[in-house]
C-alpha atoms as a PDB file:
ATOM      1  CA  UNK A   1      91.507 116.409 103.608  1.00  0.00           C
ATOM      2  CA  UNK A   2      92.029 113.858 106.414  1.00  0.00           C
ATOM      3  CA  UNK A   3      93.328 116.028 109.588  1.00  0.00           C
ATOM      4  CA  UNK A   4      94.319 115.331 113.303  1.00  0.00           C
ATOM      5  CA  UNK A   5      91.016 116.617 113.758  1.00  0.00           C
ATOM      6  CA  UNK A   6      89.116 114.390 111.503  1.00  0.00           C
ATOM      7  CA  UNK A   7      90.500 111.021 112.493  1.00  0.00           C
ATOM      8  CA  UNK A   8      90.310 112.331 116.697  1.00  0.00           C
ATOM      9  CA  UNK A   9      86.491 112.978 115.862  1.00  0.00           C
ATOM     10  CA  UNK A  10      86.228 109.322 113.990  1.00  0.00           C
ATOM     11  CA  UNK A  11      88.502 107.501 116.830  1.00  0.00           C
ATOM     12  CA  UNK A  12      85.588 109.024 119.294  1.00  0.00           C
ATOM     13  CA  UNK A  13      82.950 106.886 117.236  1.00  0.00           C
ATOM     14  CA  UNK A  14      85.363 103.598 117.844  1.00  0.00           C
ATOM     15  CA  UNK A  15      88.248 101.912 116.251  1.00  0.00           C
ATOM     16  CA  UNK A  16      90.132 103.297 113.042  1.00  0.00           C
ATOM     17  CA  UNK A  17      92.173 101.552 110.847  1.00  0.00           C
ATOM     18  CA  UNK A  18      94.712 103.496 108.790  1.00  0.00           C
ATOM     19  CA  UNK A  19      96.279 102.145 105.103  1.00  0.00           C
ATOM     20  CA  UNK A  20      93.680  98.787 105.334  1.00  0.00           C
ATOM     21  CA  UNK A  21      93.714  97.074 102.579  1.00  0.00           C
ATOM     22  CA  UNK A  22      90.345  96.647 100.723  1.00  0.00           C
ATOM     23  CA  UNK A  23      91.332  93.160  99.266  1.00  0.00           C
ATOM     24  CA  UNK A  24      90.488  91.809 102.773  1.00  0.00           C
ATOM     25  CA  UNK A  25      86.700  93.091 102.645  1.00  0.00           C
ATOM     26  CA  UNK A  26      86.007  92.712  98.868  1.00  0.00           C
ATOM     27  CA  UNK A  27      84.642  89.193  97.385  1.00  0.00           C
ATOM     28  CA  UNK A  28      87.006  89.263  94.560  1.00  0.00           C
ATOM     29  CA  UNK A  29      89.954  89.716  96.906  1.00  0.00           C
ATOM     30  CA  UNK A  30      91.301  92.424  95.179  1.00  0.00           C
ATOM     31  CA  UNK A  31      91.974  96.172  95.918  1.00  0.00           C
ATOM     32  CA  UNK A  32      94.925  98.543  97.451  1.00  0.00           C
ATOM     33  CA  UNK A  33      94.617 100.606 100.748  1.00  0.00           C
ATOM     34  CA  UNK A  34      92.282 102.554 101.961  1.00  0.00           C
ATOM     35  CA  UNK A  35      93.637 105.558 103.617  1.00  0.00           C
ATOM     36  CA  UNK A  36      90.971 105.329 106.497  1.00  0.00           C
ATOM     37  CA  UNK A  37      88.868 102.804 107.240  1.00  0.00           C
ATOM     38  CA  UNK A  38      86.432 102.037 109.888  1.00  0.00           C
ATOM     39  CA  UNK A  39      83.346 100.015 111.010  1.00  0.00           C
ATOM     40  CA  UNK A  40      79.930 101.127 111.652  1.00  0.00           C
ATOM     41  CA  UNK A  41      78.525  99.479 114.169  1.00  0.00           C
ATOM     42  CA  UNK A  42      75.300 100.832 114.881  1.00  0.00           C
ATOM     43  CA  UNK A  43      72.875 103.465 112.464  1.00  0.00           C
ATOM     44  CA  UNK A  44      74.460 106.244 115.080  1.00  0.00           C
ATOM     45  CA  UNK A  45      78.027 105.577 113.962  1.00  0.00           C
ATOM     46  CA  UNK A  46      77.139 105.602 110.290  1.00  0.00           C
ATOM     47  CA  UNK A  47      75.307 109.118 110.226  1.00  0.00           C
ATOM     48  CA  UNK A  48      77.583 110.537 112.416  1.00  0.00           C
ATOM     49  CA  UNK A  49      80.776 109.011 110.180  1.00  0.00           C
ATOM     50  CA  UNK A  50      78.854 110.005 107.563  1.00  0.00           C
ATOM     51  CA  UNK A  51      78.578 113.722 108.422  1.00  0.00           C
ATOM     52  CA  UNK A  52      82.106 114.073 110.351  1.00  0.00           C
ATOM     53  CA  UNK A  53      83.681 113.154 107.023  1.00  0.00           C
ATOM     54  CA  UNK A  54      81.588 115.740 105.109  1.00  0.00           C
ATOM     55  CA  UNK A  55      82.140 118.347 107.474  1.00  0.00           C
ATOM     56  CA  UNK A  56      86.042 117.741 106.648  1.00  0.00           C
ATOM     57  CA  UNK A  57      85.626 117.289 103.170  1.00  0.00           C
ATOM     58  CA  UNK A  58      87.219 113.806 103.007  1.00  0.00           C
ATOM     59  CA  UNK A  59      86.205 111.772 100.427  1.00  0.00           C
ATOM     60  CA  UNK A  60      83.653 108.978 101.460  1.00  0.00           C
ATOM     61  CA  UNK A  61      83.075 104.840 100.456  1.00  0.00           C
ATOM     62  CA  UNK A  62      79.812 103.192 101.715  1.00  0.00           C
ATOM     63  CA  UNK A  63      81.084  99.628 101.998  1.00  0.00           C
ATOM     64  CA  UNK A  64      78.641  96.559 102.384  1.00  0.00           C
ATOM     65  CA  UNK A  65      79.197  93.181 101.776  1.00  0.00           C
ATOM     66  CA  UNK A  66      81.973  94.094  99.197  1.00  0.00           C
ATOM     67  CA  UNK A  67      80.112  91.967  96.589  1.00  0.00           C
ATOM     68  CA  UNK A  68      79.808  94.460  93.674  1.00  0.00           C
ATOM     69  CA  UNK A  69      82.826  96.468  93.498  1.00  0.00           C
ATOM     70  CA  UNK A  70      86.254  96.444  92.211  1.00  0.00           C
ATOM     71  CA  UNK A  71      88.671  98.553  94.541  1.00  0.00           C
ATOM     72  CA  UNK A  72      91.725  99.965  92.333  1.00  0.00           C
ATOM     73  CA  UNK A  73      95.256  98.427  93.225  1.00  0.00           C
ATOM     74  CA  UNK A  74      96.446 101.878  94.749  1.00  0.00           C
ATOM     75  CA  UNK A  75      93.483 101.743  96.830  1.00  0.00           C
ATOM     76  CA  UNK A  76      90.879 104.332  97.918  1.00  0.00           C
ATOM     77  CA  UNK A  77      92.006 108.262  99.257  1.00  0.00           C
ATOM     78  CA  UNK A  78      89.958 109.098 101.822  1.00  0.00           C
ATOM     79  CA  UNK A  79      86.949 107.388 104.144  1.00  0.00           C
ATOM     80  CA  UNK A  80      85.765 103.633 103.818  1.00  0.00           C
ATOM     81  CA  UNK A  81      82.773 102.868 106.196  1.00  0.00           C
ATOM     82  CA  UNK A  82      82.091  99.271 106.674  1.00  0.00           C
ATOM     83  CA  UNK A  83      78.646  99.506 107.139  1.00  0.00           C
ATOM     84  CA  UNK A  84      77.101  96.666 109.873  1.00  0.00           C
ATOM     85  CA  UNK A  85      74.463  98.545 110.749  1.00  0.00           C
ATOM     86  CA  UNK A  86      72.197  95.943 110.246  1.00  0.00           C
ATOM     87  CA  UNK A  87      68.773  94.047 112.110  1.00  0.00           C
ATOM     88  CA  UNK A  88      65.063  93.081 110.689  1.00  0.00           C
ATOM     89  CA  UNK A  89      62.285  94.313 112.752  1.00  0.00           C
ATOM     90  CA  UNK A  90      59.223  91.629 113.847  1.00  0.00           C
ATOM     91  CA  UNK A  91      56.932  92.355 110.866  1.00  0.00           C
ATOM     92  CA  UNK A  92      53.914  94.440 111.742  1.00  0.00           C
ATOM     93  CA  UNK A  93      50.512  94.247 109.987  1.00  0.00           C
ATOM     94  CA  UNK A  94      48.836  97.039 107.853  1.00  0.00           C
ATOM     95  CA  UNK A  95      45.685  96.899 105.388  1.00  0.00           C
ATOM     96  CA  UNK A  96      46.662  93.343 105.165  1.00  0.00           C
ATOM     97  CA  UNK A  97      49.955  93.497 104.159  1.00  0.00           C
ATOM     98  CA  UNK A  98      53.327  92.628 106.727  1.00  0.00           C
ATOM     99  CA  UNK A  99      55.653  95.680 107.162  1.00  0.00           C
ATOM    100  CA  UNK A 100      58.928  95.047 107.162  1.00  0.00           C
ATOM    101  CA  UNK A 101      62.181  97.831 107.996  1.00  0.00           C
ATOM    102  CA  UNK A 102      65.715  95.905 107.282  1.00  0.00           C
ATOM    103  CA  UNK A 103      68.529  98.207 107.702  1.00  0.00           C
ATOM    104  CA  UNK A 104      70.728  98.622 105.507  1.00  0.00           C
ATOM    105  CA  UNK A 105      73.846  96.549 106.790  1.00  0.00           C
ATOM    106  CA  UNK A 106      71.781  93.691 106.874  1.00  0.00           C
ATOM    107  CA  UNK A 107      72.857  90.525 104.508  1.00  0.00           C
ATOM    108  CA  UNK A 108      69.923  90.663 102.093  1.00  0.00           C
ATOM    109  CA  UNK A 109      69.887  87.253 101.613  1.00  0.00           C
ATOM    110  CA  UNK A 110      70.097  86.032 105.388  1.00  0.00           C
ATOM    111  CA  UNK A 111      66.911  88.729 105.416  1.00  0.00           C
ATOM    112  CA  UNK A 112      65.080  87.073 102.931  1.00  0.00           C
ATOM    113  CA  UNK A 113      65.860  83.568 103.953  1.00  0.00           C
ATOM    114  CA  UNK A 114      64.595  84.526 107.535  1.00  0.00           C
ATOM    115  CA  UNK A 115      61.449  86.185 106.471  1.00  0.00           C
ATOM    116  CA  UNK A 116      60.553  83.222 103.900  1.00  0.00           C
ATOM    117  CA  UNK A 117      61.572  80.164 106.765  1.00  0.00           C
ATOM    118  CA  UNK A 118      58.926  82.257 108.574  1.00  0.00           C
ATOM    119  CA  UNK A 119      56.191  82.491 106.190  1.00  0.00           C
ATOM    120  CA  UNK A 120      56.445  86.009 104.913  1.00  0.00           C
ATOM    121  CA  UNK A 121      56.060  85.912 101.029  1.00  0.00           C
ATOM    122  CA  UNK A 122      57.650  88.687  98.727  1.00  0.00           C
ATOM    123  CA  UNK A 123      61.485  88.562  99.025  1.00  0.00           C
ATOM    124  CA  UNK A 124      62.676  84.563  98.032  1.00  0.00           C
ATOM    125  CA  UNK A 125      63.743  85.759  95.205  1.00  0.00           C
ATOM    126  CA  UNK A 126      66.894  87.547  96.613  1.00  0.00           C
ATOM    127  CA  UNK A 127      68.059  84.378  98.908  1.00  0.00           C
ATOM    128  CA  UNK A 128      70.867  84.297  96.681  1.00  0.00           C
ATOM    129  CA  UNK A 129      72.258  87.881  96.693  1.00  0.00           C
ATOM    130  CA  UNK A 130      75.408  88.321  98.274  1.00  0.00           C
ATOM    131  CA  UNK A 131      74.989  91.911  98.938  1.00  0.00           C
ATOM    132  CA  UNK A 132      73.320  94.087 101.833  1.00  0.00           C
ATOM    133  CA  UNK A 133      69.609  95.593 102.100  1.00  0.00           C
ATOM    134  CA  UNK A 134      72.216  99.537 101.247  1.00  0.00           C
ATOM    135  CA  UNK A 135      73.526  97.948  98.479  1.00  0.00           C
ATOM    136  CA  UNK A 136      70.341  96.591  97.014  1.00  0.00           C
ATOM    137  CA  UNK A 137      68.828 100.380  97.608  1.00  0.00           C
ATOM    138  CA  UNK A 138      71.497 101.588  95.130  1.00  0.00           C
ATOM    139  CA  UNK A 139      71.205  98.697  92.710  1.00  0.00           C
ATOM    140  CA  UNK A 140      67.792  97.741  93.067  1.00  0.00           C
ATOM    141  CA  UNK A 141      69.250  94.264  93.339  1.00  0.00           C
ATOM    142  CA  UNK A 142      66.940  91.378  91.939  1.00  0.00           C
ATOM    143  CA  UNK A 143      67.232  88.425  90.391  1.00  0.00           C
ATOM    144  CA  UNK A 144      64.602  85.701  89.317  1.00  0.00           C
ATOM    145  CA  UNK A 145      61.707  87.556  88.250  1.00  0.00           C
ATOM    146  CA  UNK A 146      61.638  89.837  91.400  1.00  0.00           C
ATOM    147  CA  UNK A 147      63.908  92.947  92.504  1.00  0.00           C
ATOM    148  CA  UNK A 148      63.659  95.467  95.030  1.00  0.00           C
ATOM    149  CA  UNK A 149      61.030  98.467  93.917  1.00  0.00           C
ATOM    150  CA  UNK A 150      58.288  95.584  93.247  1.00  0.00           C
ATOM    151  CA  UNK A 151      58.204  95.674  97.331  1.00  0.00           C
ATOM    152  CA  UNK A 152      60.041  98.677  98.368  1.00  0.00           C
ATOM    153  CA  UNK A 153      57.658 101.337 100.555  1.00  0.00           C
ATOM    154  CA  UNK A 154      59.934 103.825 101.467  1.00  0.00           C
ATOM    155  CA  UNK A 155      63.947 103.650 102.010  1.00  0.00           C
ATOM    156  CA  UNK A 156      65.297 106.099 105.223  1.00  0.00           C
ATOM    157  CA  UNK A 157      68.654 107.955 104.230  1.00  0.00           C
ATOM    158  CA  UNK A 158      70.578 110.111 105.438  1.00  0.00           C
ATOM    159  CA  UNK A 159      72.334 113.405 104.101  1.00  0.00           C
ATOM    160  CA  UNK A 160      75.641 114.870 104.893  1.00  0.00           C
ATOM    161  CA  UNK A 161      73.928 117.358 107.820  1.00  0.00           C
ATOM    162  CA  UNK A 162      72.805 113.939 109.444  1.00  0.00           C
ATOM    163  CA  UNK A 163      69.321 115.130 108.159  1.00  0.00           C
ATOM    164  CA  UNK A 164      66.990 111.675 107.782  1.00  0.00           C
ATOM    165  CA  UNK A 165      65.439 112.166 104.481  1.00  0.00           C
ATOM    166  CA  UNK A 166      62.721 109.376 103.278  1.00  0.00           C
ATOM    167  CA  UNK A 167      62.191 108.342  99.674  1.00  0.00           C
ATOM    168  CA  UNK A 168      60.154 105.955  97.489  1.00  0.00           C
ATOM    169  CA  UNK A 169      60.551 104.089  94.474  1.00  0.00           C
ATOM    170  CA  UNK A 170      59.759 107.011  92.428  1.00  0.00           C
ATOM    171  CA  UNK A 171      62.163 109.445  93.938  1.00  0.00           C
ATOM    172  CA  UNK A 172      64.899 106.665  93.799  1.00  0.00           C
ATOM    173  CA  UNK A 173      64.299 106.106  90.231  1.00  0.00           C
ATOM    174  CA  UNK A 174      64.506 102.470  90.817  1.00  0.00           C
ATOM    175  CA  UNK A 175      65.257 100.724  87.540  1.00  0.00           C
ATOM    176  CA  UNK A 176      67.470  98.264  86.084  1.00  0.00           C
ATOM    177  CA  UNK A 177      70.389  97.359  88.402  1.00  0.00           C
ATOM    178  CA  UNK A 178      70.461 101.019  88.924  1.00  0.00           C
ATOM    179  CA  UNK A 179      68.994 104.380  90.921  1.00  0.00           C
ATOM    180  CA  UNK A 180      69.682 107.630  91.441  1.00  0.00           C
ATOM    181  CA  UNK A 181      72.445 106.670  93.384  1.00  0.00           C
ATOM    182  CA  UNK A 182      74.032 105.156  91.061  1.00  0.00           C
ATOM    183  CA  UNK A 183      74.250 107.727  88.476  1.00  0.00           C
ATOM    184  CA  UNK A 184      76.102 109.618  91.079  1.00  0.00           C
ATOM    185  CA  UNK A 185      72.631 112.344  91.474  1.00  0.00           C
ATOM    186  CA  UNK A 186      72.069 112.279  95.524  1.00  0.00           C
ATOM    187  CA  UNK A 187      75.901 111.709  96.371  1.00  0.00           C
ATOM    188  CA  UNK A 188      75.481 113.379  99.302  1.00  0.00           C
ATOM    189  CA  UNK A 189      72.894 110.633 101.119  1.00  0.00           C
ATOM    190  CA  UNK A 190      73.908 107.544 102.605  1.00  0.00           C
ATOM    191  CA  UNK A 191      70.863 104.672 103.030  1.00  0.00           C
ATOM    192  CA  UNK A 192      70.090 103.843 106.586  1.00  0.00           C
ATOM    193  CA  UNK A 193      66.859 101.422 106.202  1.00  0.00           C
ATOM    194  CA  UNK A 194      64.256 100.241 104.029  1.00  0.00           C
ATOM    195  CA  UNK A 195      60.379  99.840 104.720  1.00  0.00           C
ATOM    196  CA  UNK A 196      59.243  96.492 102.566  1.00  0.00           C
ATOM    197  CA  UNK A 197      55.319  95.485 102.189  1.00  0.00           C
ATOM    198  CA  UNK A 198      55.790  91.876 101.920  1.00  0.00           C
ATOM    199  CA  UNK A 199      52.453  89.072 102.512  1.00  0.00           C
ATOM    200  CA  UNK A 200      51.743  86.298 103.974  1.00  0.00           C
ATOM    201  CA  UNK A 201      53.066  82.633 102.679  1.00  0.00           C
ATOM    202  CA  UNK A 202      52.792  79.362 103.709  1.00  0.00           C
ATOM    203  CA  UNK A 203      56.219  78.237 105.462  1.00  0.00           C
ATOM    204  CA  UNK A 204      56.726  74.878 103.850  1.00  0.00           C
ATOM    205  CA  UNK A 205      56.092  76.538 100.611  1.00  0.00           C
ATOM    206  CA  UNK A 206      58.601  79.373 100.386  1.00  0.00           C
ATOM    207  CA  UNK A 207      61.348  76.962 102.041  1.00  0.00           C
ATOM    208  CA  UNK A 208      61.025  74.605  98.910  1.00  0.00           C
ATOM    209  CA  UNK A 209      60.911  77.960  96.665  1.00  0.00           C
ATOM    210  CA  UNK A 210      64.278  79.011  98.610  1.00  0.00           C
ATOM    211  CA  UNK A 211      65.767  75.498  97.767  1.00  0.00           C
ATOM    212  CA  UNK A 212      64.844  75.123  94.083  1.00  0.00           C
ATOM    213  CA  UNK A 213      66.509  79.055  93.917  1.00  0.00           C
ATOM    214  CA  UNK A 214      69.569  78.053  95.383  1.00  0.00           C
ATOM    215  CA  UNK A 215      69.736  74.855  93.047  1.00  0.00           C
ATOM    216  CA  UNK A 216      69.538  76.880  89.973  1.00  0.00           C
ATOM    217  CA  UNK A 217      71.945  79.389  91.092  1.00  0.00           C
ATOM    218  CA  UNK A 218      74.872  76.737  91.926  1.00  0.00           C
ATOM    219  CA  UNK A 219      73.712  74.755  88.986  1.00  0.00           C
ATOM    220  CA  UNK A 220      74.491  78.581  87.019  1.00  0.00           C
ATOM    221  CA  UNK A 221      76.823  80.320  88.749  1.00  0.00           C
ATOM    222  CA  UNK A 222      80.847  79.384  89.624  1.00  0.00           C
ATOM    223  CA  UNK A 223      82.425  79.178  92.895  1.00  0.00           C
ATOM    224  CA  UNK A 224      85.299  80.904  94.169  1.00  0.00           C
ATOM    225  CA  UNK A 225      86.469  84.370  93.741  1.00  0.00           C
ATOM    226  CA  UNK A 226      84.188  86.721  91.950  1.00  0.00           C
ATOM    227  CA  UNK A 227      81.660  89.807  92.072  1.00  0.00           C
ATOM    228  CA  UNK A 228      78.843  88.002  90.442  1.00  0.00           C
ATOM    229  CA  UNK A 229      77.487  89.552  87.367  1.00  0.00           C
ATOM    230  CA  UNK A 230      79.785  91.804  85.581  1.00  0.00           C
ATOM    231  CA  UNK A 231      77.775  93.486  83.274  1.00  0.00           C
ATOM    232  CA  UNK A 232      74.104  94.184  82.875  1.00  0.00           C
ATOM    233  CA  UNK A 233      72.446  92.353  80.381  1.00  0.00           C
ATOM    234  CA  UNK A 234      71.431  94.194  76.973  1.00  0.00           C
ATOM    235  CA  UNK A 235      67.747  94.374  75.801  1.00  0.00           C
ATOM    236  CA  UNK A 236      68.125  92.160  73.490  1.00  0.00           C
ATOM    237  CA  UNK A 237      70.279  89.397  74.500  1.00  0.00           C
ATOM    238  CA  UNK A 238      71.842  88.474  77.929  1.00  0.00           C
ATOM    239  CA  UNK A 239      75.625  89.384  78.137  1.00  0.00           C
ATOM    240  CA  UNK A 240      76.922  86.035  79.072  1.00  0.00           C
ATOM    241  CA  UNK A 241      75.947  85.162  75.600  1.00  0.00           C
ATOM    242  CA  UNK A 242      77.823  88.557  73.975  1.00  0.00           C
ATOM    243  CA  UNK A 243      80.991  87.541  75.657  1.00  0.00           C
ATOM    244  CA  UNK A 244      80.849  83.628  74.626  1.00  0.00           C
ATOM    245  CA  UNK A 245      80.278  84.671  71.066  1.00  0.00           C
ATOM    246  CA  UNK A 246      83.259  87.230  70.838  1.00  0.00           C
ATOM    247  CA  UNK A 247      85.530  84.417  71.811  1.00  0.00           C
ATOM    248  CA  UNK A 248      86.363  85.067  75.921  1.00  0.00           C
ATOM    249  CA  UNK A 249      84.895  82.369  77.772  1.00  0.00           C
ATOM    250  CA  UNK A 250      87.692  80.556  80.062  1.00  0.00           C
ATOM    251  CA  UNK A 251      89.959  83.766  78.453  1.00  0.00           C
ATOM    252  CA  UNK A 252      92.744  84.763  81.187  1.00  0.00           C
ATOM    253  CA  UNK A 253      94.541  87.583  81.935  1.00  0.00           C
ATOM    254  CA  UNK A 254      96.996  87.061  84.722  1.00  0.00           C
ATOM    255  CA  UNK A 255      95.009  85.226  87.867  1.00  0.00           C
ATOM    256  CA  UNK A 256      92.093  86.870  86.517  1.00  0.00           C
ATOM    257  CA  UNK A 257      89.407  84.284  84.033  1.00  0.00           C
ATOM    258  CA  UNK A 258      86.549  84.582  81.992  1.00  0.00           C
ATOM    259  CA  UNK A 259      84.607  82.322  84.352  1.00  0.00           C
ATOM    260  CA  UNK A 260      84.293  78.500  81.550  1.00  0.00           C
ATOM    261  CA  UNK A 261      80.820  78.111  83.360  1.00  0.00           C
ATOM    262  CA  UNK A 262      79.060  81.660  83.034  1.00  0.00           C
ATOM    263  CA  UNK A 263      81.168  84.156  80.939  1.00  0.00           C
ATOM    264  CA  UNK A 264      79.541  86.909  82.422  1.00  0.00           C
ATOM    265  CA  UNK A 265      81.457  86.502  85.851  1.00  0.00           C
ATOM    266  CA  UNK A 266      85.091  87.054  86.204  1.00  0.00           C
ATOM    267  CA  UNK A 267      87.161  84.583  88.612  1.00  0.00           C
ATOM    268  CA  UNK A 268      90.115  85.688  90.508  1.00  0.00           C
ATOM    269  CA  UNK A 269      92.268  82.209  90.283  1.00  0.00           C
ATOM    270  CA  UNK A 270      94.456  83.377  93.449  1.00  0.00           C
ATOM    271  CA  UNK A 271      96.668  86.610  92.744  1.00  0.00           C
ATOM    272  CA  UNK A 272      94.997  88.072  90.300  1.00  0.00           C
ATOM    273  CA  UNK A 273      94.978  92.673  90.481  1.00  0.00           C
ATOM    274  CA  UNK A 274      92.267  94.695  89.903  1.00  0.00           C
ATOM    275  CA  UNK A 275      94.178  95.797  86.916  1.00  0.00           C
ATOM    276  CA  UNK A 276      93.733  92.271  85.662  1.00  0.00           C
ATOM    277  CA  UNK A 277      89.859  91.995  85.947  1.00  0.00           C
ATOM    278  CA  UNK A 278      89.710  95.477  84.797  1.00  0.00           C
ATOM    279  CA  UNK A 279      91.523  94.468  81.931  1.00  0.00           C
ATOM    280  CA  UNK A 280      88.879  91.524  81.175  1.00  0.00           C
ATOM    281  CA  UNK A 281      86.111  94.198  81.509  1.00  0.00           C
ATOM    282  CA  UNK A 282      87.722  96.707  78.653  1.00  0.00           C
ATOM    283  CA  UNK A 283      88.588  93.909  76.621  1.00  0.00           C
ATOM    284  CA  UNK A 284      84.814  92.143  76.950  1.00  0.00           C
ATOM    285  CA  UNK A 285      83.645  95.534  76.311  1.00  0.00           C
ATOM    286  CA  UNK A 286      85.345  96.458  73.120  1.00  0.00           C
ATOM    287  CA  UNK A 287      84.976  92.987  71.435  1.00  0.00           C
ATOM    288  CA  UNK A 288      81.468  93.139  72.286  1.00  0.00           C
ATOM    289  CA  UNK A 289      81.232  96.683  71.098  1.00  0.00           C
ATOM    290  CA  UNK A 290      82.997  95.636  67.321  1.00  0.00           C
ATOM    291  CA  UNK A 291      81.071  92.522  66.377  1.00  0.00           C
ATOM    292  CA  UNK A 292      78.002  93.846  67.537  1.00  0.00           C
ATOM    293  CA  UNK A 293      77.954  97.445  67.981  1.00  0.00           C
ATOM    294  CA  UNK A 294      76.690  96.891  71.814  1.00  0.00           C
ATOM    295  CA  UNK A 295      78.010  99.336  74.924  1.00  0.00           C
ATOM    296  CA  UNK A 296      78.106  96.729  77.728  1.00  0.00           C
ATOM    297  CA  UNK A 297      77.391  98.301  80.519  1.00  0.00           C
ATOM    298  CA  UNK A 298      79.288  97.629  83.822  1.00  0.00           C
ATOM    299  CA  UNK A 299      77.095  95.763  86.957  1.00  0.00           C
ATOM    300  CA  UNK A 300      79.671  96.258  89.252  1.00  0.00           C
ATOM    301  CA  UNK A 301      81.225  99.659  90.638  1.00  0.00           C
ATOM    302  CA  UNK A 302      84.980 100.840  90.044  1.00  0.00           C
ATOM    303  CA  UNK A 303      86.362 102.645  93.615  1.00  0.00           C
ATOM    304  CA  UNK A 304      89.228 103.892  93.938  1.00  0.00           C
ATOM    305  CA  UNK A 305      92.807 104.478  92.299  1.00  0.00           C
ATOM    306  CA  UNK A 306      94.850 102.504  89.708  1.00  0.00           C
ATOM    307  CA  UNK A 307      93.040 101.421  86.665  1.00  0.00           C
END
């Protein structure tokens, strides 16, 4: 419940926002208010955010780069927390491997397009992903070939006692596009850093890797509005390729579209609600689902109130 006392404690920490809406901090531009919203600055001001809101037993949003979620229209009841606690420490040197703690408000991709300009081998492959070093903890974000648990060490989190608790690959149950996070099993922890063993790489080398990425991706992937992937891909066959064969590619639902270029991305045109896209998700889902008797499985989160 969000008190006098509550918002006093989280006004201490630095500036609140009250009713902000999320469509100003999410990629597709979509989403209604959240009741209380405020910016972590600094690892300090996320645990102790973190906790204050647990100790009042207000409901709690971790938000990153806003790249993977879809905020309801009515908007979130209780605590976002912008989460910029970010920085890359210099790389340090171990059994011949570089060391490398990101924390977890840090763009992944500016991360990995520091670390490969500088010859450090290991994380091209996410160049490209929108999201933050937190977000790609709870995802295991990856793309090309590569994803997060092939060079995750250890991640630092912390739980709603501001008690720093330290976990691998195996106690994260890193798998695909998914963790024990995201199955909602440690709800109570939020990610403050990652440890990454990473090698060296020739400079000149990685750059032109980073390049010939970032030419597939824009030769793949639409501009504007969107949350990139929608849905995770099937076993069997990827989902772009579900959703073109059950008819929905360039399909529209208010300002929300079917992207024409990659049908498994979902473009908002300009005005488009989160009802909108949401309704492009059910209606993917259950065409999919009839001709082919496949549960597409959603890539991107659903926060908040009004679907």
């Amino acid at each position: 419940m969000i008190t006098r006392d509550f918002l006093d404690g989280l006004r201490r920490l630095g500036p609140v926002r009250l009713m902000e809406p999320m469509r100003r901090h999410t990629t597709w531009g979509v989403g209604g208010p959240a009741d209380v919203y405020f910016v972590a600055r600094s690892e300090e001001e996320l645990v102790k955010a973190f906790v204050l809101a647990r100790e009042h037993d207000v409901p709690i949003f971790v938000l990153g780069s806003g790249s993977n979620v879809l905020v309801g229209d009515e908007g979130f009841r209780g605590l976002v927390i912008e989460n910029q606690a970010g920085g890359v420490e210099r790389p340090r040197r171990e059994n011949g491997w570089l060391l490398v703690r990101a924390y977890s408000g840090t763009s992944l991709a500016a991360a990995a397009r520091r670390l490969s300009f500088a010859g450090v081998a290991g994380l091209e492959w996410a160049c490209g992903i929108p999201g933050t070093v937190g977000g790609a903890v709870v995802y295991n974000a990856g793309a090309y070939g590569g994803c997060l648990r092939d060079v995750l060490v250890m991640a630092r989190l912390a739980d709603g006692r501001g008690r720093i608790v330290e976990m691998g690959p195996e106690d994260l149950a890193l798998g695909y596009r998914g963790s024990v996070l995201t199955r909602g099993l440690l709800r109570e922890l939020v990610v403050l850093s990652v440890d990454l063993r990473l090698w060296e790489g020739d400079a000149q080398d990685l750059k032109r890797r980073v390049h010939e990425l970032d030419a597939r991706r824009k030769a793949a992937q639409p501009p504007g509005r969107n949350a990139g992937s929608v849905f995770k891909n099937p076993p069997d066959r990827p989902a772009w390729w579900l959703i073109d064969q059950v008819g929905l590619r360039g399909h529209r639902i208010g300002d929300a579209q079917v992207s024409e270029k990659h049908a498994n991305f979902i473009l908002n045109l300009g005005r488009a609600r989160a009802a909108d896209i949401a309704a492009l998700i059910e209606l993917a889902r259950s065409r999919v689902r009839e001709r082919f008797g496949i549960e597409l499985e959603l890539e991107v989160t659903l926060v908040g109130e009004g679907f």
